[in-house]
PDB file of N, CA and C in Angstrom:
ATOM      1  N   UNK A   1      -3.166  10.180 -12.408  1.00  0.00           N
ATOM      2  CA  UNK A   1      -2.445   9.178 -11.654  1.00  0.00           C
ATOM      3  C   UNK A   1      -1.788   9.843 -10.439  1.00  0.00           C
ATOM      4  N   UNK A   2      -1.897   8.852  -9.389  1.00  0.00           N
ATOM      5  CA  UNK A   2      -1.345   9.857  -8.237  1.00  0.00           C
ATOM      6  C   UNK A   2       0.570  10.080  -8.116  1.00  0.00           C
ATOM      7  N   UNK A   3       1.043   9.568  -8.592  1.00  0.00           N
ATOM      8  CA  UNK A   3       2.745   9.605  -8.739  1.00  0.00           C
ATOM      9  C   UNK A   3       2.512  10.897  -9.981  1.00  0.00           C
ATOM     10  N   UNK A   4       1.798  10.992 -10.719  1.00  0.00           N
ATOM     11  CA  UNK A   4       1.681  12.145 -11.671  1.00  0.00           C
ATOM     12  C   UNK A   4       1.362  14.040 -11.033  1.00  0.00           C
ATOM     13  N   UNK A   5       0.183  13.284 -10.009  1.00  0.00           N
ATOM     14  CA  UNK A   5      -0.054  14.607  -9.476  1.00  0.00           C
ATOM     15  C   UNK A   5       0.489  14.742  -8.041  1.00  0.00           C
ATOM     16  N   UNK A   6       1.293  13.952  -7.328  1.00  0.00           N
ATOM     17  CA  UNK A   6       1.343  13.451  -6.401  1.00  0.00           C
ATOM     18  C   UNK A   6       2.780  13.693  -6.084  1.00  0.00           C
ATOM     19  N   UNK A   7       3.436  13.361  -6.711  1.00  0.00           N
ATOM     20  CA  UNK A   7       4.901  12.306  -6.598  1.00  0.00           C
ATOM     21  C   UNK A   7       6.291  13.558  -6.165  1.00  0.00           C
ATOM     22  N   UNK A   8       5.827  14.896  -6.712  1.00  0.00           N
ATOM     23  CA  UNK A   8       7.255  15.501  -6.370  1.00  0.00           C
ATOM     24  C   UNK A   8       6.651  16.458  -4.610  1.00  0.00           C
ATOM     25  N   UNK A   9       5.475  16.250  -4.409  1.00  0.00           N
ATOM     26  CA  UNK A   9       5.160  16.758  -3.035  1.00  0.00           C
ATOM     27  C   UNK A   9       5.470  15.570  -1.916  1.00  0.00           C
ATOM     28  N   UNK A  10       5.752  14.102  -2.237  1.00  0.00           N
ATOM     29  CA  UNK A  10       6.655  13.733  -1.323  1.00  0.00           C
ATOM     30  C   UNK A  10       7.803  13.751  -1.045  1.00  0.00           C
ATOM     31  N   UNK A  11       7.928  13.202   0.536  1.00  0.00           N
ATOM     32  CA  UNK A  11       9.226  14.082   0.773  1.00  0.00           C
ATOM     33  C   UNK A  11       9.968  13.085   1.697  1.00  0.00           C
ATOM     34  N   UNK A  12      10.787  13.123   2.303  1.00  0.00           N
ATOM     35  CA  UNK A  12      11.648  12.562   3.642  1.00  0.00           C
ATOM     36  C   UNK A  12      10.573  12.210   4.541  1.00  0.00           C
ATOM     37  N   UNK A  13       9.818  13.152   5.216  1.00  0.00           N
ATOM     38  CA  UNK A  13       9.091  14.015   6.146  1.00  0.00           C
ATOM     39  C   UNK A  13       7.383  13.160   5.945  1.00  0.00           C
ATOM     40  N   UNK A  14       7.260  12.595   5.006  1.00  0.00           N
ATOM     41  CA  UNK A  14       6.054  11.734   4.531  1.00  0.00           C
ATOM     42  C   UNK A  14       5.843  10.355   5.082  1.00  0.00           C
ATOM     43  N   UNK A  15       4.330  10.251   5.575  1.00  0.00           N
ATOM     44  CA  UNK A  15       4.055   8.860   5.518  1.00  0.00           C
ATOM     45  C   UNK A  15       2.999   8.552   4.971  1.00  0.00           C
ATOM     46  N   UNK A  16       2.884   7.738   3.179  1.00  0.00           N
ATOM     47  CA  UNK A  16       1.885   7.565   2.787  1.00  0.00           C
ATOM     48  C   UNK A  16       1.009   6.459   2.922  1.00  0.00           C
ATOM     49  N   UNK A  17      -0.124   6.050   2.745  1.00  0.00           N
ATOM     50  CA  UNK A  17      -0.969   5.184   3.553  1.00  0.00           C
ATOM     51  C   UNK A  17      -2.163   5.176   1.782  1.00  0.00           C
ATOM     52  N   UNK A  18      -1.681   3.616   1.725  1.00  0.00           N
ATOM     53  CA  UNK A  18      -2.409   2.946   0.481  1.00  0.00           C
ATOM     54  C   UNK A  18      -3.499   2.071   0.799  1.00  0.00           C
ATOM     55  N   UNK A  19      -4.514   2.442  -0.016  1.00  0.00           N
ATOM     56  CA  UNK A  19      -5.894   1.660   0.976  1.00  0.00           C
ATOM     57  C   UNK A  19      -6.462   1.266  -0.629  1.00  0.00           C
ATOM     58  N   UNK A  20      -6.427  -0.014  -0.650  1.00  0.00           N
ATOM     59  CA  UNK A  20      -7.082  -1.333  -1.678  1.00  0.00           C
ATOM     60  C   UNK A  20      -6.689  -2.815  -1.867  1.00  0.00           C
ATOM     61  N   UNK A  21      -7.313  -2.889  -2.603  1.00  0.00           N
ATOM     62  CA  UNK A  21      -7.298  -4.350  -2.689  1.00  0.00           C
ATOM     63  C   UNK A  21      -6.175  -5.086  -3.688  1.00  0.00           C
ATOM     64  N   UNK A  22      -5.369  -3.855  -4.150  1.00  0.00           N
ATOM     65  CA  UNK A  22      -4.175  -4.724  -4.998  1.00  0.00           C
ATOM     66  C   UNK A  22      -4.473  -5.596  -6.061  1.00  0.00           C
ATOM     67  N   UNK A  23      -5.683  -5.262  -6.382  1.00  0.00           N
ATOM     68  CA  UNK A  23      -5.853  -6.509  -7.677  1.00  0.00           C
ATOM     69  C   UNK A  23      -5.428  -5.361  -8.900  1.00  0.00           C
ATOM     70  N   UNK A  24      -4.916  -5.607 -10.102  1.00  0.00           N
ATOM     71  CA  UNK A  24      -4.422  -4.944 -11.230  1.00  0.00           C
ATOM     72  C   UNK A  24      -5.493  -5.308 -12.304  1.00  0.00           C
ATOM     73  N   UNK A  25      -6.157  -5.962 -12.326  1.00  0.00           N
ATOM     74  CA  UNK A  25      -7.516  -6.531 -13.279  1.00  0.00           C
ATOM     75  C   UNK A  25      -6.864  -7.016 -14.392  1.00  0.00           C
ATOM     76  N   UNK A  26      -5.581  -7.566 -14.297  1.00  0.00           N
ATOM     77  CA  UNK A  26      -4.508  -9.175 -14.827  1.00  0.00           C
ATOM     78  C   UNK A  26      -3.840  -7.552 -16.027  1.00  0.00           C
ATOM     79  N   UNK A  27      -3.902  -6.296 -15.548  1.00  0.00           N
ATOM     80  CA  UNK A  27      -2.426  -5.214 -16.138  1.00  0.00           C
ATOM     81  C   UNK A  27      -1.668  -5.354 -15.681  1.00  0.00           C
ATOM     82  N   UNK A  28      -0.708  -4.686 -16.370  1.00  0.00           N
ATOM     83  CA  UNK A  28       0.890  -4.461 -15.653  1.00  0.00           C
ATOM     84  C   UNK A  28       1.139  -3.724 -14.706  1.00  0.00           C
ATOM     85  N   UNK A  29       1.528  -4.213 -13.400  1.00  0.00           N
ATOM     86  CA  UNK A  29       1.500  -3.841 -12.024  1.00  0.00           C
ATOM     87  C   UNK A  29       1.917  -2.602 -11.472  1.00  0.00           C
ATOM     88  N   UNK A  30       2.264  -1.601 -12.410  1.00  0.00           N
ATOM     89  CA  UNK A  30       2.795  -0.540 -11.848  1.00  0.00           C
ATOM     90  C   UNK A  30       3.751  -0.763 -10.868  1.00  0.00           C
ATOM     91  N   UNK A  31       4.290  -1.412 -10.035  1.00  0.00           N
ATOM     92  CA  UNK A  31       4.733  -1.410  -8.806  1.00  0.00           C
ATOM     93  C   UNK A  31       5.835  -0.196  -8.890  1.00  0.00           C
ATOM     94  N   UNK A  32       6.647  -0.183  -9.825  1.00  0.00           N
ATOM     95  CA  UNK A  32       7.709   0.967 -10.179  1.00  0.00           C
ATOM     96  C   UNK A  32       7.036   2.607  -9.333  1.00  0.00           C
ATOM     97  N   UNK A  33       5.844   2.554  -9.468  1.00  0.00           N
ATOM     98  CA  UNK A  33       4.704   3.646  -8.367  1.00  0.00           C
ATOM     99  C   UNK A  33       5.251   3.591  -7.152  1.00  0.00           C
ATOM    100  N   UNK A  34       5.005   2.654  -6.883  1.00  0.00           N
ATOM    101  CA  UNK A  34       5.194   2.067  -4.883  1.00  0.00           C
ATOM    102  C   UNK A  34       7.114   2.480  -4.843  1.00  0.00           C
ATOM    103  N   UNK A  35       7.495   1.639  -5.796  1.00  0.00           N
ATOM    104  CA  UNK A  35       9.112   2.178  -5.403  1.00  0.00           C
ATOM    105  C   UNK A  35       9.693   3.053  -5.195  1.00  0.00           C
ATOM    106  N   UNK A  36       8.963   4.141  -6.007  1.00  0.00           N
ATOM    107  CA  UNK A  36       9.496   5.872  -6.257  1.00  0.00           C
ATOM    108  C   UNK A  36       8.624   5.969  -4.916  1.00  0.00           C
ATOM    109  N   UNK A  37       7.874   5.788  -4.905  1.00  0.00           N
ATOM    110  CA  UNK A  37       6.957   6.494  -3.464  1.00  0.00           C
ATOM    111  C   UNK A  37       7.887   5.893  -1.977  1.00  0.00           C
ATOM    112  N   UNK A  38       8.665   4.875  -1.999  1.00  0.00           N
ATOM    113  CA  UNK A  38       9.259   4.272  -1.008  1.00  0.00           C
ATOM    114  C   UNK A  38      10.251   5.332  -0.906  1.00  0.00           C
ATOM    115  N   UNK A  39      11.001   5.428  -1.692  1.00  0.00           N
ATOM    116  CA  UNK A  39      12.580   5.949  -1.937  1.00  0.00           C
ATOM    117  C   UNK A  39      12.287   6.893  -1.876  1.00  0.00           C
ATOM    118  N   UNK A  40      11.131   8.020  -1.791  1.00  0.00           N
ATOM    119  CA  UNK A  40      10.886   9.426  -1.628  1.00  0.00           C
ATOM    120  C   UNK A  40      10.488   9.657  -0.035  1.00  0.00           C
ATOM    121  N   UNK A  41       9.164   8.699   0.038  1.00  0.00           N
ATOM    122  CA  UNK A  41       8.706   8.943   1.886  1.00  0.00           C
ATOM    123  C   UNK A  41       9.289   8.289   2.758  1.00  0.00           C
ATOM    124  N   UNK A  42       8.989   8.884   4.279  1.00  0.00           N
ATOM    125  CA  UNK A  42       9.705   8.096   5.409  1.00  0.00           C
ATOM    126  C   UNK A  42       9.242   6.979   5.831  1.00  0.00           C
ATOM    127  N   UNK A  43       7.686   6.650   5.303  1.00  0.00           N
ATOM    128  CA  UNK A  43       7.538   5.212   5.508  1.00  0.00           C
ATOM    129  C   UNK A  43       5.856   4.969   4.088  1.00  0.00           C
ATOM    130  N   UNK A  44       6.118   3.762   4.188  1.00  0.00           N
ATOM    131  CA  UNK A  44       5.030   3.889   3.043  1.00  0.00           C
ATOM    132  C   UNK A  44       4.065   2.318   3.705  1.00  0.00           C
ATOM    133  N   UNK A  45       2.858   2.324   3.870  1.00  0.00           N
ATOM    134  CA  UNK A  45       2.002   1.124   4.475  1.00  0.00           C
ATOM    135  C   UNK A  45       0.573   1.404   3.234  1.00  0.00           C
ATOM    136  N   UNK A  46       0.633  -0.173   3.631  1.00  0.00           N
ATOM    137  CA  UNK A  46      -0.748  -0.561   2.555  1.00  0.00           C
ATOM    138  C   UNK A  46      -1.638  -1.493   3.549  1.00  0.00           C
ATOM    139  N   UNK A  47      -2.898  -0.786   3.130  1.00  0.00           N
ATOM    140  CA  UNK A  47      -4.016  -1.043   4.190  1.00  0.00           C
ATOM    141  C   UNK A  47      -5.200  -1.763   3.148  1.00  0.00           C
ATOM    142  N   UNK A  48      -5.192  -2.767   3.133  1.00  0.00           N
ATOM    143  CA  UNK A  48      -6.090  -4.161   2.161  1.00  0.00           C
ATOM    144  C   UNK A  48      -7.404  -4.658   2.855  1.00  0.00           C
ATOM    145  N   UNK A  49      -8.196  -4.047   1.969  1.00  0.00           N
ATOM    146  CA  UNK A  49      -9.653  -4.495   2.482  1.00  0.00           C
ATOM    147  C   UNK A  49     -10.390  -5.856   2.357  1.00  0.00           C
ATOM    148  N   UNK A  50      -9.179  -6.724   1.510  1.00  0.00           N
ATOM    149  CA  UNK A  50     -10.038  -7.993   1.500  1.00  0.00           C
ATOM    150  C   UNK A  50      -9.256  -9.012   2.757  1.00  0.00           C
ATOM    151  N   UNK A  51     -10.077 -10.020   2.740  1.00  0.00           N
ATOM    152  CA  UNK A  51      -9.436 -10.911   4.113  1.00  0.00           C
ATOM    153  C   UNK A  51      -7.667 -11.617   3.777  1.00  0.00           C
ATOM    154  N   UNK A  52      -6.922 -11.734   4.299  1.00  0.00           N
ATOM    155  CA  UNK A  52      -5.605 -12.161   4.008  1.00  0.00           C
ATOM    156  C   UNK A  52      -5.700 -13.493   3.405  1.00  0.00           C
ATOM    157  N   UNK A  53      -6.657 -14.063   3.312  1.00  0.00           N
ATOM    158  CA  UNK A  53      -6.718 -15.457   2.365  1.00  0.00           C
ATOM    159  C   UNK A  53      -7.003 -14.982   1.015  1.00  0.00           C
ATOM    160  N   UNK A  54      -7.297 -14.310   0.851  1.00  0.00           N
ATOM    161  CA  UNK A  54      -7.891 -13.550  -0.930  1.00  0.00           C
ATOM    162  C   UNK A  54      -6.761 -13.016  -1.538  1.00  0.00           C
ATOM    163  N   UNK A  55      -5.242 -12.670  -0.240  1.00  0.00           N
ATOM    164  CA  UNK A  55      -4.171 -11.983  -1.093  1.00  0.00           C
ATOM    165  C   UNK A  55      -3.610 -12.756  -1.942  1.00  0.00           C
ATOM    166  N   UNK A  56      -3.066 -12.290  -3.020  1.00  0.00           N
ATOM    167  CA  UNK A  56      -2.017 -12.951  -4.110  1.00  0.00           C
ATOM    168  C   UNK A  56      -2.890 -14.381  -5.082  1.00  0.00           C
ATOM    169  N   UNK A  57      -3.721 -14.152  -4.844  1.00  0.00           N
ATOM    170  CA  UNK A  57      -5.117 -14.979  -5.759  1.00  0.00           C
ATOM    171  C   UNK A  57      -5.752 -14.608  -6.639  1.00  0.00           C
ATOM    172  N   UNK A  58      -5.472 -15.008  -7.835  1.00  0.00           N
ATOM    173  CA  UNK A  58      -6.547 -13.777  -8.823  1.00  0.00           C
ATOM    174  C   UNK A  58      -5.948 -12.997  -9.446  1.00  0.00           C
ATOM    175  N   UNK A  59      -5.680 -12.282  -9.503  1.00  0.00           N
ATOM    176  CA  UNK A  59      -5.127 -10.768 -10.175  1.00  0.00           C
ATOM    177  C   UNK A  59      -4.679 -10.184  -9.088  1.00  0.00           C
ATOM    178  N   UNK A  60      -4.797 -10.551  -7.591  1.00  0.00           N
ATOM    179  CA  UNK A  60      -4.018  -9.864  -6.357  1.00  0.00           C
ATOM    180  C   UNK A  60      -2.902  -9.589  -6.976  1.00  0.00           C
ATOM    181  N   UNK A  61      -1.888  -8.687  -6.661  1.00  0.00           N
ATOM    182  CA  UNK A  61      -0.570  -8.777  -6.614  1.00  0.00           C
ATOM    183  C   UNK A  61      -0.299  -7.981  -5.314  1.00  0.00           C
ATOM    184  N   UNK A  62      -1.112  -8.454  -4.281  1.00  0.00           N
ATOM    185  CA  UNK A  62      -0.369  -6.694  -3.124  1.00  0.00           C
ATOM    186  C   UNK A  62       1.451  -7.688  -2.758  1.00  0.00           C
ATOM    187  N   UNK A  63       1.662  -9.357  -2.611  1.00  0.00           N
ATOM    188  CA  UNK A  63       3.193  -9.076  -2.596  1.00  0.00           C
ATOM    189  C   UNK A  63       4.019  -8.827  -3.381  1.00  0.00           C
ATOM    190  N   UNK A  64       3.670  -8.517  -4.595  1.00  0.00           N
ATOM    191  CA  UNK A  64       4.783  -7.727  -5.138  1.00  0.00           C
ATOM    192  C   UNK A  64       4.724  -6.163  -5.098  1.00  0.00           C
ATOM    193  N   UNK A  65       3.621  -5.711  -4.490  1.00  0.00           N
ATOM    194  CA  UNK A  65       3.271  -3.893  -4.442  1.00  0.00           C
ATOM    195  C   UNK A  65       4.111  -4.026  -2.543  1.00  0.00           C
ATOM    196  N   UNK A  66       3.805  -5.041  -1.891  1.00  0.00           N
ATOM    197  CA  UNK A  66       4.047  -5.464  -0.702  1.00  0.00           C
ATOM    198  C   UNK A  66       5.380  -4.940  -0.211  1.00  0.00           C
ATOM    199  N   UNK A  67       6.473  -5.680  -1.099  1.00  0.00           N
ATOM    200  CA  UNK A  67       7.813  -5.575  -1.003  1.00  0.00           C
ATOM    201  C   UNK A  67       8.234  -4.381  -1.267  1.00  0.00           C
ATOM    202  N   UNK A  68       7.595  -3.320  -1.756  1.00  0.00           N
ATOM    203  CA  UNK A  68       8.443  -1.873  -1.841  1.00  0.00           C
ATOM    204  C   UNK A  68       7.188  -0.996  -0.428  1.00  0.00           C
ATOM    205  N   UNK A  69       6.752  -1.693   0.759  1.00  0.00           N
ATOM    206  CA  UNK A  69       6.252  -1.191   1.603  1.00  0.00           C
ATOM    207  C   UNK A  69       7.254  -1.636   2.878  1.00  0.00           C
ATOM    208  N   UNK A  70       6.472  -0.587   4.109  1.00  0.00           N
ATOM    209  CA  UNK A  70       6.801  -0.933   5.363  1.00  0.00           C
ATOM    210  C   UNK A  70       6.011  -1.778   6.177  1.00  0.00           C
ATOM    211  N   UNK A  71       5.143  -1.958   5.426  1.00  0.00           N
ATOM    212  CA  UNK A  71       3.986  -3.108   5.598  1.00  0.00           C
ATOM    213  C   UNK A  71       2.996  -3.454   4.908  1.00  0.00           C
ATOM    214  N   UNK A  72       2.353  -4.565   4.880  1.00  0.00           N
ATOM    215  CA  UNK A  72       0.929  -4.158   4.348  1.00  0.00           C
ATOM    216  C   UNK A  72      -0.319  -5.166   5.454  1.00  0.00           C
ATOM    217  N   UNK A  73      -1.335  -4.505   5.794  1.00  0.00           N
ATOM    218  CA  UNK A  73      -2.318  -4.902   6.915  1.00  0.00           C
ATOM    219  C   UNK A  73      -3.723  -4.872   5.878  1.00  0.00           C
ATOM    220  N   UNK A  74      -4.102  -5.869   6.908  1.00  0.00           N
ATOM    221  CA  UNK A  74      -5.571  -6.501   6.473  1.00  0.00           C
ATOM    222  C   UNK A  74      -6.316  -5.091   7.559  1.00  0.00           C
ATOM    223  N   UNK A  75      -7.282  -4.850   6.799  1.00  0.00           N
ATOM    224  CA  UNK A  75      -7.992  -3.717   7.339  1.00  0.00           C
ATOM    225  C   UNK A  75      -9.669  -3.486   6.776  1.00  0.00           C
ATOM    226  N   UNK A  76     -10.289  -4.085   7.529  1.00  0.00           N
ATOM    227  CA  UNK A  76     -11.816  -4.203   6.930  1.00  0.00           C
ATOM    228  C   UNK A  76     -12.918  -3.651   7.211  1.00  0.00           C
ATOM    229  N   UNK A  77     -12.024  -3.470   9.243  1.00  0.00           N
ATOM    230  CA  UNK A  77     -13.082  -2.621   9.801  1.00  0.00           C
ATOM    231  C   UNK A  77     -12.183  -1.978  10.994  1.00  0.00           C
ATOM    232  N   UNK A  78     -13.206  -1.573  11.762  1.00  0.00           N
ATOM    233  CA  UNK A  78     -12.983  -0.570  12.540  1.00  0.00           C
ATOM    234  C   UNK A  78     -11.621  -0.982  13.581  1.00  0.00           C
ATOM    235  N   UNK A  79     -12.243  -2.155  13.953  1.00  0.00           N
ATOM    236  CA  UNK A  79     -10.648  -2.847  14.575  1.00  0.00           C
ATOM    237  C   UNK A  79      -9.199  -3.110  14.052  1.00  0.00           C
ATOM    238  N   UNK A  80      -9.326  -3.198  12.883  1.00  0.00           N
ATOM    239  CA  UNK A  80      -8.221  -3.745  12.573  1.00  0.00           C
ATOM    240  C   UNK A  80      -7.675  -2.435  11.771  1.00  0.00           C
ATOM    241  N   UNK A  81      -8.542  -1.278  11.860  1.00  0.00           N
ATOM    242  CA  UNK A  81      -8.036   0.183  11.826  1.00  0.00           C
ATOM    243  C   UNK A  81      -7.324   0.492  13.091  1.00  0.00           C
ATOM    244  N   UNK A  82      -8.018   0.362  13.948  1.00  0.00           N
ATOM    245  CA  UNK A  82      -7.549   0.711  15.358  1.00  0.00           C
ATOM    246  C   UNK A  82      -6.583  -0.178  15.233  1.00  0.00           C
ATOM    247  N   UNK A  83      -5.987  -1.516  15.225  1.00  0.00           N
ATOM    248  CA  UNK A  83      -4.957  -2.133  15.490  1.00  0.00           C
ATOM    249  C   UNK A  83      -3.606  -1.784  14.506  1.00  0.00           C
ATOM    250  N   UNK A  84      -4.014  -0.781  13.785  1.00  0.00           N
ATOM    251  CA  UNK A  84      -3.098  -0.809  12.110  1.00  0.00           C
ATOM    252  C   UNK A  84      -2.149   0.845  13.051  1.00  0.00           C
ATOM    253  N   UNK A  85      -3.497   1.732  13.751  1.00  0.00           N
ATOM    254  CA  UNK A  85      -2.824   3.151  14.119  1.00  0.00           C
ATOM    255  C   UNK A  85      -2.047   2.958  15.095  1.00  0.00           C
ATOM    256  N   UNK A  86      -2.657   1.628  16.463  1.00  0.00           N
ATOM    257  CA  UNK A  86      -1.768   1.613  17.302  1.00  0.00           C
ATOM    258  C   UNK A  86      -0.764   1.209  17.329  1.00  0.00           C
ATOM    259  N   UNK A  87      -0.400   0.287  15.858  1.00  0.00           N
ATOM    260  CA  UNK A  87       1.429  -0.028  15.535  1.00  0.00           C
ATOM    261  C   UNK A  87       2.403   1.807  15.013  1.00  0.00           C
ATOM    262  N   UNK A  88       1.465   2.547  14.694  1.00  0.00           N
ATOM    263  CA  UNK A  88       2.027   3.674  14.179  1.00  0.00           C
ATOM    264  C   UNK A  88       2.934   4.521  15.523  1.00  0.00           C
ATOM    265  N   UNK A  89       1.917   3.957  16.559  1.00  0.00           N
ATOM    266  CA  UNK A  89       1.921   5.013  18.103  1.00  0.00           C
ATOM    267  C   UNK A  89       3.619   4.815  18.466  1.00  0.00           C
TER     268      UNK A  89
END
């Protein structure tokens, strides 16, 4: 798990960058992950490969993984990569 192998090498100084689709396959959401990862890095963004009509449908949960981020962006392709780095600039 990445908070397992992961979690005491973040720092202040960190910006981590979450790339999926937020579905939990109807488990328990971990989100308590995303929180420790908030409260440790200097910014934390989630980058979602399905279209923004598919969020929170299903087994989605990215707004509740959502709310312990600094954002979360629809990101499918190349543009909306490019539009995700140039909010970073």
């Amino acid at each position: 798990m990445f908070w397992d192998k992961y979690g005491k090498e973040i720092n202040p100084k960190s910006t981590v960058l979450l790339l999926g689709d937020a579905r939990n396959n109807y488990h328990a959401s971990q989100a308590w992950v995303i929180k420790e990862i908030r409260q440790k890095a200097r910014h934390v963004y989630w980058l979602n490969p399905e279209p923004r009509s598919y969020w929170n449908t299903g087994d989605s949960i990215v707004g509740e993984y959502g709310t312990h981020t600094d954002g979360v962006y629809e990101c499918r392709n190349l543009r909306q990569l490019e539009a995700f780095v140039e909010k970073l600039a």
